[in-house]
Protein backbone atom coordinates (compact mmCIF):
# COMPACT_ATOMS: atom_id res chain seq x y z
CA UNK A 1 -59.53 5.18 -78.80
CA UNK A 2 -58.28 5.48 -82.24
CA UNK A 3 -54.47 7.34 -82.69
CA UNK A 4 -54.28 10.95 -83.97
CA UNK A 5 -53.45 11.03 -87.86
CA UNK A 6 -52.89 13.78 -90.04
CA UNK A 7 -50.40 16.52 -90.64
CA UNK A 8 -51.43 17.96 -86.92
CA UNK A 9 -50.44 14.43 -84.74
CA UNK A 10 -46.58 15.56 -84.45
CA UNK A 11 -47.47 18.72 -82.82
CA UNK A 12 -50.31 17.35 -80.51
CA UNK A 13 -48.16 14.26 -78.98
CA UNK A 14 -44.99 17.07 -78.30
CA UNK A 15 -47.91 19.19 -76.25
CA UNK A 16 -49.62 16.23 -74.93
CA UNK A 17 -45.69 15.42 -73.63
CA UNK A 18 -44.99 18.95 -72.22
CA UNK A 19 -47.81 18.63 -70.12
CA UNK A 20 -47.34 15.56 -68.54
CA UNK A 21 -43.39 15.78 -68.18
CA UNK A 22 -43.06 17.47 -64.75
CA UNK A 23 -41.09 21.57 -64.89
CA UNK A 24 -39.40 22.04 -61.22
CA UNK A 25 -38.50 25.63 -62.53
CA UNK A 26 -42.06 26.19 -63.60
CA UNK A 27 -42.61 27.35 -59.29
CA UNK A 28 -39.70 29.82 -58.99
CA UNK A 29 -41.12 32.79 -57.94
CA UNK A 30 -39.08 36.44 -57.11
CA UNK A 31 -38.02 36.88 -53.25
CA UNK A 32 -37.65 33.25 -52.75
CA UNK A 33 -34.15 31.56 -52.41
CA UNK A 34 -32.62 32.14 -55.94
CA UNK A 35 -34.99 33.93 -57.65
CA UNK A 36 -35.78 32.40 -60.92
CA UNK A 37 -32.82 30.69 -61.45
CA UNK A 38 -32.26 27.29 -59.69
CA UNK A 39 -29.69 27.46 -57.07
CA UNK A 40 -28.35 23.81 -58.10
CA UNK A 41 -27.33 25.68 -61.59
CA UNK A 42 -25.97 29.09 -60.35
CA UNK A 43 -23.82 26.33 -58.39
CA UNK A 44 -23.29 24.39 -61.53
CA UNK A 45 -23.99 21.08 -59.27
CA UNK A 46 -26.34 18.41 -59.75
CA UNK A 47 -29.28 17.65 -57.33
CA UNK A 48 -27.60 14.82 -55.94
CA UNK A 49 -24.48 16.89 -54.90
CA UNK A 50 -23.09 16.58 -51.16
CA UNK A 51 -22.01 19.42 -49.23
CA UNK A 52 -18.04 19.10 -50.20
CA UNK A 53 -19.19 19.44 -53.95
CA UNK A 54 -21.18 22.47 -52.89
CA UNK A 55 -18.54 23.87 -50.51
CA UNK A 56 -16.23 23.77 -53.28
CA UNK A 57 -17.91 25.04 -56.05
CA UNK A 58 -19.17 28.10 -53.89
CA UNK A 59 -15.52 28.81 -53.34
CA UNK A 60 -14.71 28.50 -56.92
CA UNK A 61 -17.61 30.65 -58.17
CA UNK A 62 -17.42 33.29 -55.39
CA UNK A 63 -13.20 33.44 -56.14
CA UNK A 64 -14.24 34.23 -59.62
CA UNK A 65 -16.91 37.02 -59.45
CA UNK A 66 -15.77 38.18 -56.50
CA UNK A 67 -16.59 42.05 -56.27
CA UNK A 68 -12.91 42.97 -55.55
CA UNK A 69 -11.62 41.78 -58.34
CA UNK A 70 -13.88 43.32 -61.00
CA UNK A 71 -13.73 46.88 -59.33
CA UNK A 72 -13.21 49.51 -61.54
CA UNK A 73 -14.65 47.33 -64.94
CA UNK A 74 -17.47 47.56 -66.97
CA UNK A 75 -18.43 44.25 -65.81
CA UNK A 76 -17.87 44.38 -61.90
CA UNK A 77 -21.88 45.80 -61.22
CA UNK A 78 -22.80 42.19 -63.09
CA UNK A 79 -20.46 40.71 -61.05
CA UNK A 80 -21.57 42.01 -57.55
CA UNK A 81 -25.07 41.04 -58.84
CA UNK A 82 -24.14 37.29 -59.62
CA UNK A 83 -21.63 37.36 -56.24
CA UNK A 84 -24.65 38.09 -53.96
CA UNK A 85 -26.70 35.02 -56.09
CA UNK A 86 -24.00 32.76 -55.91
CA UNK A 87 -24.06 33.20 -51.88
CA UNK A 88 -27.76 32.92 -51.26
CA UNK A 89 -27.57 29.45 -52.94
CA UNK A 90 -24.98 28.71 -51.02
CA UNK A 91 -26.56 29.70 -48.18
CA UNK A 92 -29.53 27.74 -49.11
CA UNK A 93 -28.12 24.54 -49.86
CA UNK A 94 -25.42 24.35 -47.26
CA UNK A 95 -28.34 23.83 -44.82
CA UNK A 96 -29.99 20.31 -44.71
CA UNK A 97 -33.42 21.52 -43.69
CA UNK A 98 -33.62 24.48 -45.92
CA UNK A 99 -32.40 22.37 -48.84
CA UNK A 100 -34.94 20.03 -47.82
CA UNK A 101 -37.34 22.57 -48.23
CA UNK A 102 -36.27 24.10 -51.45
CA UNK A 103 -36.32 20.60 -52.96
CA UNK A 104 -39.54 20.34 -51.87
CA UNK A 105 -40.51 23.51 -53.70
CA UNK A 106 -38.44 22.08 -56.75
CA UNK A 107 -41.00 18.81 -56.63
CA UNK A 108 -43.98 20.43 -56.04
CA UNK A 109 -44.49 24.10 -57.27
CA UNK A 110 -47.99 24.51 -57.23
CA UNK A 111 -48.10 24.78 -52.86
CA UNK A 112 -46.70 27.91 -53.25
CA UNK A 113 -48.11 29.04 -50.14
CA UNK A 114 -46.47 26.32 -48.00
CA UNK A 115 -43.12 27.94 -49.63
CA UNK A 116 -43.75 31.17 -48.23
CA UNK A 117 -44.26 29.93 -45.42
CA UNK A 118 -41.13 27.65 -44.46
CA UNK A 119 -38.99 30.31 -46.60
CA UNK A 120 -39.54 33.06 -44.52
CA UNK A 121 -40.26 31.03 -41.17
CA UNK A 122 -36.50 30.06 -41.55
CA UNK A 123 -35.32 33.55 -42.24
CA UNK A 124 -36.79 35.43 -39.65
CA UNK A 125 -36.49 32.64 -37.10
CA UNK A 126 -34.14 33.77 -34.35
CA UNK A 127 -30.80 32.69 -34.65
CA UNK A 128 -30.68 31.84 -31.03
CA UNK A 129 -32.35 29.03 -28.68
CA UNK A 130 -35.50 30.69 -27.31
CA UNK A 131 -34.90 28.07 -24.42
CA UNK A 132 -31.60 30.16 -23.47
CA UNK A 133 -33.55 33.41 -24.11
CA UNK A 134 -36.30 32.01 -21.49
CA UNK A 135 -33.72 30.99 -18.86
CA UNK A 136 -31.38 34.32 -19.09
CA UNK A 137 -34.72 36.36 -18.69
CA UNK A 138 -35.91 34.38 -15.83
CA UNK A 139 -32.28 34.77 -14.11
CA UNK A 140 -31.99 38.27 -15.02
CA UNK A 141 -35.19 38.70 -13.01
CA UNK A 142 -34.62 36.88 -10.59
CA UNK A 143 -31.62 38.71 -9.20
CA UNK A 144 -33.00 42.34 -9.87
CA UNK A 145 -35.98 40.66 -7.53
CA UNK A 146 -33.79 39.47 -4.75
CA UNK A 147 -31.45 42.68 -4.65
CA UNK A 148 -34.69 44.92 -4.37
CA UNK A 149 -35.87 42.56 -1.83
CA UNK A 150 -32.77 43.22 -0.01
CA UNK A 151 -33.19 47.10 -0.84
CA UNK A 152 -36.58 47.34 0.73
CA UNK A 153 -35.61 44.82 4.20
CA UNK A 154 -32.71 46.84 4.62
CA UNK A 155 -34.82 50.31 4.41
CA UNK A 156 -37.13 49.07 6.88
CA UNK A 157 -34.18 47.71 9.52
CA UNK A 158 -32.98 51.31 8.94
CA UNK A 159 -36.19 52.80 9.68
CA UNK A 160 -37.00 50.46 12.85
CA UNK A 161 -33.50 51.80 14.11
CA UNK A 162 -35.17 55.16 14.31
CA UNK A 163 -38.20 54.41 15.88
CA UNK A 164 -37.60 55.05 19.51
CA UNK A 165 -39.66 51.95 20.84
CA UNK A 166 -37.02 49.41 19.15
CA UNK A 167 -34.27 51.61 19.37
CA UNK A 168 -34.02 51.31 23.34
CA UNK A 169 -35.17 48.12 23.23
CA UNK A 170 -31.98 47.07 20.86
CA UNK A 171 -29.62 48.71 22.96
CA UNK A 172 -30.79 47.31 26.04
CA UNK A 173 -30.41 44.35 24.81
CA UNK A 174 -26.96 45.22 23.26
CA UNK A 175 -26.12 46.57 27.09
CA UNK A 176 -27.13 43.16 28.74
CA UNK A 177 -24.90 41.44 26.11
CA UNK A 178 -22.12 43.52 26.60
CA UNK A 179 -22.03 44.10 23.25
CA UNK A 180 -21.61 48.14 23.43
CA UNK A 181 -18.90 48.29 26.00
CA UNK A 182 -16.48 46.27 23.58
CA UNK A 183 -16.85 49.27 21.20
CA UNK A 184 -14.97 51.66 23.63
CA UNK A 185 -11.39 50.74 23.72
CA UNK A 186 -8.57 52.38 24.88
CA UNK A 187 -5.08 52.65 24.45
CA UNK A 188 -3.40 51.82 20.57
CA UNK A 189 -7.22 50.07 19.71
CA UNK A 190 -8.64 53.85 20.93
CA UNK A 191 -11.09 55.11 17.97
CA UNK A 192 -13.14 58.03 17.28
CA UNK A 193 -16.58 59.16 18.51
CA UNK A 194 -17.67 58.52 14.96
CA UNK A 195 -16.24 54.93 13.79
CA UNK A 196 -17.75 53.66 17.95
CA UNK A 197 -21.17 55.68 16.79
CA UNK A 198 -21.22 53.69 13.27
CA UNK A 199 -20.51 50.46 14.82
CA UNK A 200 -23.15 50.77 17.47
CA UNK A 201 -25.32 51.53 15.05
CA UNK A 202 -24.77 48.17 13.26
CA UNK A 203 -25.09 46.79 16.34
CA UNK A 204 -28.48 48.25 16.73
CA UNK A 205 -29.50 46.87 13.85
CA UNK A 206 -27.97 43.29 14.14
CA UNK A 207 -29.97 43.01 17.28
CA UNK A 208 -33.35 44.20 15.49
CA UNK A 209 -33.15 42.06 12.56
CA UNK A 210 -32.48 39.29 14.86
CA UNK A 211 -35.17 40.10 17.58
CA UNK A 212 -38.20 41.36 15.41
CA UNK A 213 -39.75 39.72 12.74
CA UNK A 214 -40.92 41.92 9.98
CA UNK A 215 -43.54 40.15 7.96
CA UNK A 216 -45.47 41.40 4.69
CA UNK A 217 -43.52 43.18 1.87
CA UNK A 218 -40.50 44.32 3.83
CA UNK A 219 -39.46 40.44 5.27
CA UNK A 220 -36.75 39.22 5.13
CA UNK A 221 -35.60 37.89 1.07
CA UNK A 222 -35.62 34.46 0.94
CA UNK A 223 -33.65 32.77 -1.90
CA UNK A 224 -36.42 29.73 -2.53
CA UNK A 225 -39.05 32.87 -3.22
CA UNK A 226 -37.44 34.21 -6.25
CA UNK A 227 -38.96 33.34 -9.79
CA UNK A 228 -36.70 31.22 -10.60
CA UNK A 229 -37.08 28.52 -8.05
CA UNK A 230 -40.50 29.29 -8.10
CA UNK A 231 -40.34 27.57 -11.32
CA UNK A 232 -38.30 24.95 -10.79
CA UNK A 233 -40.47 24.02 -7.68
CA UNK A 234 -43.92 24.71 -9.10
CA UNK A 235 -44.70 20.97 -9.98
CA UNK A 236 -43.87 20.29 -6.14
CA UNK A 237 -46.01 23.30 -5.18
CA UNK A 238 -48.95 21.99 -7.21
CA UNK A 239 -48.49 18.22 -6.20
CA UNK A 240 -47.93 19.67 -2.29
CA UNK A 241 -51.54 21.75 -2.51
CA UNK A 242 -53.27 18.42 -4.70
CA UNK A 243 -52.18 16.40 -1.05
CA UNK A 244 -53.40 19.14 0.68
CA UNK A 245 -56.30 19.96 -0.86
CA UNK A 246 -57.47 16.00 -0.71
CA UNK A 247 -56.72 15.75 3.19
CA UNK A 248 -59.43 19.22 3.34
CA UNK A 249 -61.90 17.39 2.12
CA UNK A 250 -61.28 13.91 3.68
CA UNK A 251 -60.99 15.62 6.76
CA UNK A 252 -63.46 18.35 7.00
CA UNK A 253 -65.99 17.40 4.12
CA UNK A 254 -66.08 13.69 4.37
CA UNK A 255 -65.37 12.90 8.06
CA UNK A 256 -66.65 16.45 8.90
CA UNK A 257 -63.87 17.43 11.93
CA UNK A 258 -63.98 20.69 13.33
CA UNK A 259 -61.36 23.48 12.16
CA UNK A 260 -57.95 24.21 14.18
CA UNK A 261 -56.79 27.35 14.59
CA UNK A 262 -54.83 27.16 11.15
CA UNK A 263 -58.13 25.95 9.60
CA UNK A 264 -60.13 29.14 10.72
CA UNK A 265 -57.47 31.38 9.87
CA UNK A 266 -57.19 30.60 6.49
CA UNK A 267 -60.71 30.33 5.79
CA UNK A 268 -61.25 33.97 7.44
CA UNK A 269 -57.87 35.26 5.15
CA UNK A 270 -60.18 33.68 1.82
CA UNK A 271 -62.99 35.83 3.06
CA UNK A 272 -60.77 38.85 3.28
CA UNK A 273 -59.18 38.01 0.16
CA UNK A 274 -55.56 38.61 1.44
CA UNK A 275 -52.69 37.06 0.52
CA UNK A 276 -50.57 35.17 2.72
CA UNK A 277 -47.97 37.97 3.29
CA UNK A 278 -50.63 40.45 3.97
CA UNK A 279 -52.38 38.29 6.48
CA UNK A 280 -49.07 37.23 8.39
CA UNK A 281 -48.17 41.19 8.58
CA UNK A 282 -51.27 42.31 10.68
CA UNK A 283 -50.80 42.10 14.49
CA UNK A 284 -51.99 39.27 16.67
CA UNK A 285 -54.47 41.06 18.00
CA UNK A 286 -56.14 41.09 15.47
CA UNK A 287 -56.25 37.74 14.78
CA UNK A 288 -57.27 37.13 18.07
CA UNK A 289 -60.28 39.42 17.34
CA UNK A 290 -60.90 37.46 14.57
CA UNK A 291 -61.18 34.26 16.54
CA UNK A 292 -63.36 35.50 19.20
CA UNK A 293 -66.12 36.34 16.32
CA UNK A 294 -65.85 33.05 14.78
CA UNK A 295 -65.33 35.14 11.07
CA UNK A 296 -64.85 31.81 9.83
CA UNK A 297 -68.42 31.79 9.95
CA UNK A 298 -69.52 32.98 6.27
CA UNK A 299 -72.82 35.11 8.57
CA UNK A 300 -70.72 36.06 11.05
CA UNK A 301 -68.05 37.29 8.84
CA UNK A 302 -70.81 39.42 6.82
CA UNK A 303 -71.73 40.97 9.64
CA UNK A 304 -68.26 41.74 10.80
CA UNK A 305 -67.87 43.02 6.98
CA UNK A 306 -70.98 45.83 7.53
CA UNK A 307 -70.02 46.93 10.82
CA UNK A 308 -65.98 47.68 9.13
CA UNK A 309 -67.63 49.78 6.31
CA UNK A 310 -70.11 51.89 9.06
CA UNK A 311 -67.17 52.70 10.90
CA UNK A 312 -65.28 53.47 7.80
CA UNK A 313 -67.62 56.13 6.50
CA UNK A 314 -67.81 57.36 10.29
CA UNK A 315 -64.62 57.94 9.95
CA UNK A 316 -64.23 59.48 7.05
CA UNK A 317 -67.76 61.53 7.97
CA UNK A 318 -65.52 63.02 10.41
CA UNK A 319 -62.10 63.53 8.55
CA UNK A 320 -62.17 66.90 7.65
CA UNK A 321 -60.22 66.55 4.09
CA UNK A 322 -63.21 64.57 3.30
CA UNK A 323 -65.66 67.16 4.16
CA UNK A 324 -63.58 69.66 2.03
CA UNK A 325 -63.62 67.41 -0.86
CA UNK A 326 -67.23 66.71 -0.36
CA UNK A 327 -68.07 70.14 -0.18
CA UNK A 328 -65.64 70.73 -3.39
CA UNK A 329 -67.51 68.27 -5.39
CA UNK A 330 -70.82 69.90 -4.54
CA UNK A 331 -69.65 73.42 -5.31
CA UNK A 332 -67.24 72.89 -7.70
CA UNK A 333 -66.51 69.61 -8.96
CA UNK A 334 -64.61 67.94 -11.80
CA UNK A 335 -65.13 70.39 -15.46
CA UNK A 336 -65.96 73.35 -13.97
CA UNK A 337 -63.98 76.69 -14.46
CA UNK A 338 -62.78 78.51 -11.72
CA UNK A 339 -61.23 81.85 -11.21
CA UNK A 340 -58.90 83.07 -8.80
CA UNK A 341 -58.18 86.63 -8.76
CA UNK A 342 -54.87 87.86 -7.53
């Protein structure tokens, strides 16, 4: 290719060279980092600075335009101006991966939607771990779940003290122990009717959350049930149910054994669709019941399934708030106006 001659070859090598020759301010763009002005030169530091050069130029700058200073002047608006830009390069440099990114910007100006990105990524990151956000949660609700465990086991103890079935039960119990003749003393240890009436209350109680166990919602709180340890134990929970879930079909698939009681009982509480608590919370005789009618029998279960919802519209056949509200909804029903005069 033959060389540009003329009067015109000057000016075409200088724009052939502009072009070529790389700008880093040429990507600056408003909003991001230092504006249009390159932080390294608000600074007055070179690229290859370290973070002592640019610790101790940002104290020299910010000494100098600080807005203190210039109160009062002409010149201290200017100054608050250039104050606040001498602090955001500072705070963008000071930083190893934000400078990291703003050199990157620098070098490559054109991805100026991969700028956007990290730039405001980084400035409305949170400032703290979300691992120690996670973990305070977790513990925060773990406690307010074991105190209102604790709440609702200790309103059913108090309620079971009322019921007149476990109430005499408790204190005969408390009788045969001798446990209610310690509370009446005599002499200097001599108390009032009302301190021997709390304690034997207590006592009561004592002997009913010891004697009767209260299953479904209002059991007893254990610790290992709380979210937390439910977390820290769910890899042993799933490798425990993977074991257990292998020896079901070894066992009763493969080898084809016939179910134990457990067996039955759980397949019956799948057909139900209760959970665990709910199932251990109804009485035994109705699990016996259950066990006589071989439920975990998918046909025999159906049939047990019709029979429950004939006897539940029986029932409610016969409730009379049910015949009110059927007779309402035939009358009246839902949208309609009504008057009632006085």
């Amino acid at each position: 290719m033959a060389a540009a001659r003329g009067p015109w070859a000057p000016s075409l090598w200088l724009c052939a060279a502009l072009l070529v020759v790389p700008r880093p301010a040429s990507g600056l763009t408003d909003g991001l980092y230092c504006g249009r002005r390159v932080c390294y030169e608000v600074l007055g530091v070179s690229r290859q600075a370290s973070k002592a050069e640019i610790a101790r130029a940002y104290r020299q700058l910010a000494r100098q335009y600080h807005p203190d200073r210039l109160r009062g002047r002409p010149a201290g608006q200017a100054a608050h101006e250039e104050f606040l830009l001498i602090a955001t390069a500072y705070e963008t440099l000071k930083d190893e991966e934000t400078r990291k990114d703003y050199d990157y910007m620098l070098d490559h100006p054109e991805e100026y939607y991969r700028h956007y990105y990290h730039y405001y990524s980084r400035r409305l990151a949170p400032k703290v771990d979300v691992r120690i956000v996670i973990l305070v949660t977790v513990c925060a609700i773990s406690v307010f779940q074991f105190f209102s465990w604790w709440s609702s086991y200790n309103e059913a103890i108090n309620y079971l003290a009322t019921v007149p079935k476990y109430r005499i039960q408790a204190t005969e119990i408390a009788r045969q122990q001798g446990l209610l003749n310690k509370t009446k003393e005599k002499g200097k240890n001599r108390r009032s009717k009302e301190e021997i009436r709390e304690e034997e209350e207590e006592i009561i109680k004592d002997i009913i959350k010891n004697k009767i166990d209260i299953k479904g919602g209002y059991q007893k709180p254990k610790i290992y049930d709380i979210l937390l340890f439910q977390i820290l134990l769910a890899p042993f929970y799933l490798c425990k149910y993977l074991v257990w879930y292998c020896w079901w079909i070894y066992c009763f698939t493969i080898k084809g054994q016939e179910y134990g009681v457990e067996e039955k009982l759980y397949i019956i509480r799948k057909y139900m669709k209760m959970s665990q608590s709910q199932f251990d919370s109804l009485e035994d005789h109705h699990k016996e019941t259950f066990l006589e009618r071989q439920l975990w029998i998918r046909e025999n279960y159906e049939v047990y399934k019709r029979e429950q919802e004939e006897e539940l519209k029986k029932k409610m056949a016969m409730d009379p708030r049910w015949k009110r509200y059927r007779r309402w909804m035939k009358n009246e029903g839902p949208g309609r106006l009504t008057f009632i005069d006085d």
